[in-house]
C-alpha atoms as a PDB file:
ATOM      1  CA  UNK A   1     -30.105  44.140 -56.914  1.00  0.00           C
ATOM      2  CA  UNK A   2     -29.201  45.554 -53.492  1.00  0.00           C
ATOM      3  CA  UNK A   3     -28.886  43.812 -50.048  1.00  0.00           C
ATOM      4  CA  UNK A   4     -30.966  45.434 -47.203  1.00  0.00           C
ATOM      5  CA  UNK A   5     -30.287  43.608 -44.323  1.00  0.00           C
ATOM      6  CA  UNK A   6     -29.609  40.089 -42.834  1.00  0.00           C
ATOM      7  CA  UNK A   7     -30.487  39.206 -39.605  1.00  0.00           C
ATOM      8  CA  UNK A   8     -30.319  36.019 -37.260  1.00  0.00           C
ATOM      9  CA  UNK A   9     -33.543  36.016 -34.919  1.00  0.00           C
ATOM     10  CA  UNK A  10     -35.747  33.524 -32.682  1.00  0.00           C
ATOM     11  CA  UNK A  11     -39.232  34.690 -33.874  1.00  0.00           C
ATOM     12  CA  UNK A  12     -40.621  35.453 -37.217  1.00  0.00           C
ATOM     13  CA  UNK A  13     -43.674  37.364 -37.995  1.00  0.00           C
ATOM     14  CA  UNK A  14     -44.512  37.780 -42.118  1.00  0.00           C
ATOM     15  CA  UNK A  15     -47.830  38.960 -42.773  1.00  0.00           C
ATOM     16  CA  UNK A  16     -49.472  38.625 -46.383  1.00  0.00           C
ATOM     17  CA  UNK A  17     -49.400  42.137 -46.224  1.00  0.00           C
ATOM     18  CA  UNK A  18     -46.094  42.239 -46.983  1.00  0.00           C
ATOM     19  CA  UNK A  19     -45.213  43.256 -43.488  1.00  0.00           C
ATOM     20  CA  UNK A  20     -42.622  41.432 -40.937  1.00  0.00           C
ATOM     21  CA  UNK A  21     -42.033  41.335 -37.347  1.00  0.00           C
ATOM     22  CA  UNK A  22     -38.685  39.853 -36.007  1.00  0.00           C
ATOM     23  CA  UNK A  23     -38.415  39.186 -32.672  1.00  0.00           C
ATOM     24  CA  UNK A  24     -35.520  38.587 -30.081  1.00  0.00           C
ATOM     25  CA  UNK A  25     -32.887  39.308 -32.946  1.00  0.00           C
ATOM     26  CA  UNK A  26     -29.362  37.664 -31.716  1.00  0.00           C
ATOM     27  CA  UNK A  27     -26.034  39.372 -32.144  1.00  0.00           C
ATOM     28  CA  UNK A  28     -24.354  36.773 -30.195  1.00  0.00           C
ATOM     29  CA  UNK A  29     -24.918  32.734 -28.313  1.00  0.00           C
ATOM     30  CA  UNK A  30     -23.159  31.348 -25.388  1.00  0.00           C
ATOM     31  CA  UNK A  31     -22.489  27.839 -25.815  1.00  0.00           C
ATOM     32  CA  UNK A  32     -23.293  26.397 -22.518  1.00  0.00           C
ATOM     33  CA  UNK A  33     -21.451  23.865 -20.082  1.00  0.00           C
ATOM     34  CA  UNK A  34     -22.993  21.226 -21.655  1.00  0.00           C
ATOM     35  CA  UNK A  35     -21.984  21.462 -24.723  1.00  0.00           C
ATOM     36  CA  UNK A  36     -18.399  22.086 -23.708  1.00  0.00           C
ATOM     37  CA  UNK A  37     -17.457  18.188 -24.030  1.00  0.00           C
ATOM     38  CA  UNK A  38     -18.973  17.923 -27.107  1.00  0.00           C
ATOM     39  CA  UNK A  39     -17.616  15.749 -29.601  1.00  0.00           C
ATOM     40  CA  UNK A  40     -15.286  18.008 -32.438  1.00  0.00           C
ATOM     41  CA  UNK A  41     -17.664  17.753 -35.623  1.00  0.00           C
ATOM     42  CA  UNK A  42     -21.317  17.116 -33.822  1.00  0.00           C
ATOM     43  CA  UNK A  43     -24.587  18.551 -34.766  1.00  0.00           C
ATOM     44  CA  UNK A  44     -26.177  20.760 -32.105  1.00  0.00           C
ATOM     45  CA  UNK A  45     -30.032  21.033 -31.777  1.00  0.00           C
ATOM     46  CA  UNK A  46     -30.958  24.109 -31.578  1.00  0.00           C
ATOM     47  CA  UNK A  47     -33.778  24.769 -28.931  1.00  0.00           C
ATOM     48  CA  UNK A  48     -36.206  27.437 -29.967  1.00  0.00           C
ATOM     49  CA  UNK A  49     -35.386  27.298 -33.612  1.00  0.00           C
ATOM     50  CA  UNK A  50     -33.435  30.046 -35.395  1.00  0.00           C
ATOM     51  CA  UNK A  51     -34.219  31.943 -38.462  1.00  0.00           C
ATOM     52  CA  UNK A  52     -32.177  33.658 -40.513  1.00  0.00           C
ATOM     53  CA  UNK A  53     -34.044  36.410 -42.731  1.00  0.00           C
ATOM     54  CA  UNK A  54     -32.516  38.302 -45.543  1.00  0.00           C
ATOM     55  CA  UNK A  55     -34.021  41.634 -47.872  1.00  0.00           C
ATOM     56  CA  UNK A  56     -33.278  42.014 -51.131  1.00  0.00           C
ATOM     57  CA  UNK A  57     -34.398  44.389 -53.529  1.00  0.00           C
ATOM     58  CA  UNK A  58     -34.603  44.838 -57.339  1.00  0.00           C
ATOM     59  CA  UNK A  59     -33.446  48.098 -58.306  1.00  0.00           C
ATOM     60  CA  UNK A  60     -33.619  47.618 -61.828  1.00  0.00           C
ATOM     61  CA  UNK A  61     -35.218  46.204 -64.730  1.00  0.00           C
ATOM     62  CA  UNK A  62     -32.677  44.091 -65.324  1.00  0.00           C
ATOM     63  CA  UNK A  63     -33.067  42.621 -61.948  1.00  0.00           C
ATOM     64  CA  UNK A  64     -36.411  41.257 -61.971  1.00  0.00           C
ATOM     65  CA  UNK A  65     -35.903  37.419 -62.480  1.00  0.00           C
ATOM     66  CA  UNK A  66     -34.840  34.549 -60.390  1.00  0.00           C
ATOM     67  CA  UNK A  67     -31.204  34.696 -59.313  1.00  0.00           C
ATOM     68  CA  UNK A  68     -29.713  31.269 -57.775  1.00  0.00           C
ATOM     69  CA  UNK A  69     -27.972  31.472 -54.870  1.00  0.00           C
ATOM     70  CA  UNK A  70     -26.620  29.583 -51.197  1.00  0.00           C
ATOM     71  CA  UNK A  71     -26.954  29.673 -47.935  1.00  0.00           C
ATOM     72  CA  UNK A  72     -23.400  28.779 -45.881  1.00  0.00           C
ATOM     73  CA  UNK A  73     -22.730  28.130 -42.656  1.00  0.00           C
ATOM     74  CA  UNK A  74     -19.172  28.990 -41.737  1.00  0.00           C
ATOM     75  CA  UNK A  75     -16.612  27.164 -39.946  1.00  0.00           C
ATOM     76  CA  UNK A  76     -14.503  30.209 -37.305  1.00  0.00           C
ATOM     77  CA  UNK A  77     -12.213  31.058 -39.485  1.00  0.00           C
ATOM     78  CA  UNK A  78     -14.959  31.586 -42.385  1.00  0.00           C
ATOM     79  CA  UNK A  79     -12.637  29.410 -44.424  1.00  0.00           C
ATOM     80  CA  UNK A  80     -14.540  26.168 -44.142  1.00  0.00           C
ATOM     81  CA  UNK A  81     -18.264  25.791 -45.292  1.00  0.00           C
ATOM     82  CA  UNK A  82     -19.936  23.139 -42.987  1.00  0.00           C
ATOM     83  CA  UNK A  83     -23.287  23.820 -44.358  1.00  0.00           C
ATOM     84  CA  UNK A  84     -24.679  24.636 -47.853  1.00  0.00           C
ATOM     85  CA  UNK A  85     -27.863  25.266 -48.876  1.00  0.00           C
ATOM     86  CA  UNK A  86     -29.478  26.232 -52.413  1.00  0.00           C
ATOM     87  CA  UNK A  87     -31.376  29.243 -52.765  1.00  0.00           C
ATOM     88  CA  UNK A  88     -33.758  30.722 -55.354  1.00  0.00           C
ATOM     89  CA  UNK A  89     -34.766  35.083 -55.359  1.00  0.00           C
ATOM     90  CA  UNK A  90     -37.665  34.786 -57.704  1.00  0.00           C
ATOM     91  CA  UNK A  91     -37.895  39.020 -58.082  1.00  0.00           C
ATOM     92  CA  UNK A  92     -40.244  37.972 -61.059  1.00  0.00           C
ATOM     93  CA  UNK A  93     -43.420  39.434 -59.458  1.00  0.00           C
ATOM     94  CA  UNK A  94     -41.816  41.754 -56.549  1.00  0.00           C
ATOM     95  CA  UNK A  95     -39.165  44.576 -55.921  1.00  0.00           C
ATOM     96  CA  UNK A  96     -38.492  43.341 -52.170  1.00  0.00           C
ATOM     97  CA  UNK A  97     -38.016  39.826 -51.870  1.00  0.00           C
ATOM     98  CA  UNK A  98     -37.455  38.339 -48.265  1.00  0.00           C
ATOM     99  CA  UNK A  99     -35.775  34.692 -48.085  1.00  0.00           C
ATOM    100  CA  UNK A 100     -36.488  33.226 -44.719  1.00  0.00           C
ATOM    101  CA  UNK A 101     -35.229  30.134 -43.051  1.00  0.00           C
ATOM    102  CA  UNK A 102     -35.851  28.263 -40.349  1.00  0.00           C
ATOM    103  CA  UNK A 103     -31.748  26.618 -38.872  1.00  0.00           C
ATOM    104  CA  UNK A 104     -33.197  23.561 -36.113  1.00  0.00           C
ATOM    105  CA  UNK A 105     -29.234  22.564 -35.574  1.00  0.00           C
ATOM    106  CA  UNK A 106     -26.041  23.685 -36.554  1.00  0.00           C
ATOM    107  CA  UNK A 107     -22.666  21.831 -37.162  1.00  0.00           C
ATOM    108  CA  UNK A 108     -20.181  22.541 -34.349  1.00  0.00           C
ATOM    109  CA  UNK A 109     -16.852  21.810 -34.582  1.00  0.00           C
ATOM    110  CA  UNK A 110     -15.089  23.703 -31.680  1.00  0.00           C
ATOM    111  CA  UNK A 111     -15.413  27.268 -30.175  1.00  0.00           C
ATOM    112  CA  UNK A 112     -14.960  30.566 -32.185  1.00  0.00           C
ATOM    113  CA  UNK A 113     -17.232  32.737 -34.408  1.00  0.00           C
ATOM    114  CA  UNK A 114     -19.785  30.788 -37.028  1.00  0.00           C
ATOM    115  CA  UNK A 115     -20.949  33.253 -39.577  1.00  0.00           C
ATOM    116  CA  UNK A 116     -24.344  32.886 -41.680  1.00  0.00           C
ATOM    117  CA  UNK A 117     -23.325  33.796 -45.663  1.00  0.00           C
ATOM    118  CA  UNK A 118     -25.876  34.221 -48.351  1.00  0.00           C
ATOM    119  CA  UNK A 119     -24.570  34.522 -51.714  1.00  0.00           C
ATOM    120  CA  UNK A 120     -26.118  35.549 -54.467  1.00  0.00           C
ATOM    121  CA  UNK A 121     -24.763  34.300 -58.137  1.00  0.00           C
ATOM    122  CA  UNK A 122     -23.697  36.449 -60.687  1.00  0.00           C
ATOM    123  CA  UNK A 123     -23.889  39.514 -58.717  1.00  0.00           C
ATOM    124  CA  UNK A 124     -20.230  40.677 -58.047  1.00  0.00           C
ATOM    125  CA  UNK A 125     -17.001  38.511 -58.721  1.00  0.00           C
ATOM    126  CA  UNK A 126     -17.660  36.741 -55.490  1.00  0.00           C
ATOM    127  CA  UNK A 127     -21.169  37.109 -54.705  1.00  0.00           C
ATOM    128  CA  UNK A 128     -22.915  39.642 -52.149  1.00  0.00           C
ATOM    129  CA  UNK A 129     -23.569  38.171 -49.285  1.00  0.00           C
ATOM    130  CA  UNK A 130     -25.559  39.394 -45.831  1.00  0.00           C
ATOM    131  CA  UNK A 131     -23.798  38.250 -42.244  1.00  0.00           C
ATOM    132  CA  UNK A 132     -25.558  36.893 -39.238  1.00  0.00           C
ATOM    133  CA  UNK A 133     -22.939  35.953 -36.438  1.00  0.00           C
ATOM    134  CA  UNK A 134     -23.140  33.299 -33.978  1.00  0.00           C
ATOM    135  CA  UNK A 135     -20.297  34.035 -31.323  1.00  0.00           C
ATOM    136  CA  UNK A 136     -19.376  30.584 -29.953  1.00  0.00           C
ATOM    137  CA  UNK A 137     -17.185  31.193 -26.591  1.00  0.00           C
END
């Protein structure tokens, strides 16, 4: 199984037909002056939502099945995991498999660089995993 891409984005387009439009894709968010006095260890709303979108594909035989994996959300640092999600690619009845998902708030526990991670079990030692920044200044 091979990783294709990960992206963090405002706007998602996916079309039965297999085809996808992402729009405004973000490299990088500005916390604003408001949120400078935040509490340490708050949840943020997100206005707009967020999506982050990942492609996979099956390259082999061997591949074609459901492979468990996460979703993290990563402290700066990328030591500490302040969100987890579980994660199913069902590659079962496809060779490109897209997981999309929709992030209305994040956990925020000071400024720095919060990183997107999705893991995929039993793929290397540690997992493969795509990156999607958020850049917190």
């Amino acid at each position: 199984m091979r990783h294709d891409w990960t992206l963090l984005c405002s706007e998602v387009d996916a079309a039965p037909s297999g085809s996808i439009a992402l729009k405004n894709v973000i490299t990088a968010i500005r916390v604003g002056d408001r949120f400078r006095n935040s509490p340490i260890n708050t949840i943020l709303s997100i206005d707009g939502p967020l999506w982050i979108v990942s492609q996979w594909t099956a390259e082999f035989d061997v591949d074609r099945r459901l492979h468990p994996g996460l979703l993290q959300l990563a402290a700066p640092g990328g030591e500490d995991v302040l969100d987890e999600r579980e994660l199913v690619f069902d590659f079962r009845h496809t060779i490109v498999y897209r997981y999309i998902h929709r992030i209305p708030d994040m956990r925020f526990i000071g400024f720095g660089t919060y990183e997107f991670h999705v893991l995929v079990a039993d793929y290397a030692e540690r997992g493969e995993w795509g990156r999607a920044s958020l850049k917190l200044v």
